[in-house]
Structures are given as structure tokens and as C-alpha cells.
Protein backbone atom coordinates (compact mmCIF):
# COMPACT_ATOMS: atom_id res chain seq x y z
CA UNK A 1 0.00 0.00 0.00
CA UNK A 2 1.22 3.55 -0.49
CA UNK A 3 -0.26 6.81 -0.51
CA UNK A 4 0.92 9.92 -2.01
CA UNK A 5 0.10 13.24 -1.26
CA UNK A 6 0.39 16.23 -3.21
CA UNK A 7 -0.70 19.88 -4.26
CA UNK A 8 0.47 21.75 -1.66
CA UNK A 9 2.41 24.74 -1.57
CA UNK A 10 2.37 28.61 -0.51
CA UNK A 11 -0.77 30.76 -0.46
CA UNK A 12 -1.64 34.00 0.82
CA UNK A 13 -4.38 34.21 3.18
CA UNK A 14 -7.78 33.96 1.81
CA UNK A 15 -6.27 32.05 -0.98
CA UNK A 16 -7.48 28.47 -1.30
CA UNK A 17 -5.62 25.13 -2.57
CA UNK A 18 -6.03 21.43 -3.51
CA UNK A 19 -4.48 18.49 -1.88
CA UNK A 20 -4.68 15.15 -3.53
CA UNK A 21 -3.94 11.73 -2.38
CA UNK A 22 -3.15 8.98 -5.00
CA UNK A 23 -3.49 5.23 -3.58
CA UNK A 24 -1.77 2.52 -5.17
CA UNK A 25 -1.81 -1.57 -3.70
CA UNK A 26 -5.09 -1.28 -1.90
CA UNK A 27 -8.88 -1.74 -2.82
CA UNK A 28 -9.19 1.62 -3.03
CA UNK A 29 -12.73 2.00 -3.20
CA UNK A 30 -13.69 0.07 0.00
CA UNK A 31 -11.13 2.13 2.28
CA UNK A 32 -11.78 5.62 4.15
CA UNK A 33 -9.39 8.21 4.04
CA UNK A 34 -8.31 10.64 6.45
CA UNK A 35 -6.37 13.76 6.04
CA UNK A 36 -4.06 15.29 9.04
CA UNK A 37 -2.11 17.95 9.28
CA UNK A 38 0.54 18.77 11.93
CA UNK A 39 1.84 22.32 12.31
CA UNK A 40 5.43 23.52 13.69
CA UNK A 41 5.22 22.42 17.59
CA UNK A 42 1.83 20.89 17.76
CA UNK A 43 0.56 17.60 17.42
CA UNK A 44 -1.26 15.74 14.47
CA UNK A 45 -4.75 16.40 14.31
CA UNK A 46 -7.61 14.90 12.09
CA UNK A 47 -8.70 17.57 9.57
CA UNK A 48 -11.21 15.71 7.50
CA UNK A 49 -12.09 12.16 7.02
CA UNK A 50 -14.10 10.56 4.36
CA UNK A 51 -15.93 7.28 4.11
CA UNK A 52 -15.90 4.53 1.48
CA UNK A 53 -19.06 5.44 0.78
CA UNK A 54 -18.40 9.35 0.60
CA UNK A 55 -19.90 10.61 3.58
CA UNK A 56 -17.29 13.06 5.07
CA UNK A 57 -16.82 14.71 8.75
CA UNK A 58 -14.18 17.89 9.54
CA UNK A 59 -12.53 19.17 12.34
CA UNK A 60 -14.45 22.50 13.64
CA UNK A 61 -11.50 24.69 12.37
CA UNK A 62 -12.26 23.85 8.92
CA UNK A 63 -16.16 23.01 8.89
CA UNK A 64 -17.09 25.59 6.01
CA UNK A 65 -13.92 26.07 4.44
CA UNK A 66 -12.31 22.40 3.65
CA UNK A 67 -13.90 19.91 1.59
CA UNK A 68 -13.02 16.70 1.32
CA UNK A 69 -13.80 14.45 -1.39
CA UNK A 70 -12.89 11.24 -3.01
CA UNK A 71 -12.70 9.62 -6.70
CA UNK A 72 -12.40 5.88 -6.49
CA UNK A 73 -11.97 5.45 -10.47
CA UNK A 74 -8.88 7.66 -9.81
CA UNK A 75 -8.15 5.88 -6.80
CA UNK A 76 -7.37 9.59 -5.38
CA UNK A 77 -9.03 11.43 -2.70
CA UNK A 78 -8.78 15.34 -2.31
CA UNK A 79 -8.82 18.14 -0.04
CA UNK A 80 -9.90 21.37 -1.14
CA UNK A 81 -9.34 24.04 1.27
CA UNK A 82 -10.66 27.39 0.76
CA UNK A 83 -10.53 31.17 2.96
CA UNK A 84 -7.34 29.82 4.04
CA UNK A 85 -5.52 31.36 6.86
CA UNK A 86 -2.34 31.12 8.68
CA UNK A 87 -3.72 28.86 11.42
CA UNK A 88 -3.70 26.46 8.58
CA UNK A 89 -0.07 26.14 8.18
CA UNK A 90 1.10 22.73 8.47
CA UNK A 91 2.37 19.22 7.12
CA UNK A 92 -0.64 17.73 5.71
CA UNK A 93 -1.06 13.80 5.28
CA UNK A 94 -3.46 11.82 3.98
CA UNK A 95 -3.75 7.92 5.67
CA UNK A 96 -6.02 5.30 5.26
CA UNK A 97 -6.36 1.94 6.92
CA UNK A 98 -6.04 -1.47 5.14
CA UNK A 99 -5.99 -4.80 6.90
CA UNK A 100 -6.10 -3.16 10.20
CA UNK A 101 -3.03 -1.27 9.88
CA UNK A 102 -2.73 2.58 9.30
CA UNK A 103 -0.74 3.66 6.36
CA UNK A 104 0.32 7.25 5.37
CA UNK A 105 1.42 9.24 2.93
CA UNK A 106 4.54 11.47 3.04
CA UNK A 107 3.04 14.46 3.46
CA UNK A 108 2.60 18.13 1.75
CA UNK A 109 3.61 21.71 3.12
CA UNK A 110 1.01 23.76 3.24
CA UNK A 111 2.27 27.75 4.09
CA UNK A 112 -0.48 30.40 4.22
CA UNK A 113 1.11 34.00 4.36
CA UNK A 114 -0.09 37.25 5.75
């Protein structure tokens, strides 16, 4: 199993961006996905998570502003985060679980500036 995660970058604030995570060795369609980021000092926290069969929850920082979604044909699933802000600066990772082990991607920077 491997997940990669891409599309992030740097973005002023207010500005919005598009993670995607790209699943390869897995039955991609049957798994949930999760994404986490982790900022500078701070520890990992669920951002968004989204079902096998698409229903999605969020963190209450991004509730509004982060949507995550999922394209099992593409065996990718996405984050699109909009009305970013600094607070959103961070490592973000996508993970899913297969055989009852957790597997993650590498991880994207994500820098909102002022």
C-alpha cells in the first residue's frame, strides 16, 4: 500500500488550494481516508475524514472552508481548502487503513502567508 500526497504549496491568506492523495496496492474504493495535518510544535490532528461510501466529517477549524472528497476510479481522494488562513499552516497527510493497519502518505507543506 502507499499513498501519495500532493498539491500543496504557498498561499496568501484567503487564498485556497487542492491536496490530492493517490493510492496505489489497496482496494481503493472500500477504504476511508483521512487527512491530518501537523503544524510547527503541535501535534497531528484529524482535519477531515471521508468514508468509502463518501460521507465526510471535519474538524471544527475547517467546517465551512475544507472539503473533502474522493474519486475511487482515480483511486485519489482530495482536499480542497478554501478562505485559508495562517492557522492552517502545516504538514498535511493523507492515511487510510487497510488490513487493520494505518498507512500514510509522506506528506505536503502547506504555508499560508499574511
Amino acid at each position: 500500500v502507499q499513498l501519495q500526497a500532493s498539491g500543496g504549496g504557498l498561499v496568501q491568506a484567503g487564498g485556497s488550494l487542492r491536496l490530492s492523495c493517490a493510492a496505489s496496492g489497496m482496494n481503493f474504493a472500500i477504504a476511508a481516508v483521512d487527512w491530518y495535518r501537523q503544524a510547527p510544535g503541535k501535534e497531528r490532528e484529524l482535519v477531515a475524514a471521508i468514508a468509502s461510501g463518501g460521507s465526510a466529517n471535519y474538524a471544527d477549524s475547517v467546517k465551512g472552508r475544507f472539503t473533502i472528497s474522493r474519486d475511487n476510479g482515480r483511486r485519489r481522494a482530495y482536499l480542497q481548502m478554501n478562505s485559508l488562513n495562517i492557522d492552517d499552516t502545516a504538514v498535511y497527510y493523507c492515511k487510510t487503513k487497510v488490513w487493520n493497519r494505518d498507512f500514510w502518505g509522506q506528506g505536503t507543506q502547506v504555508t499560508v502567508s499574511s
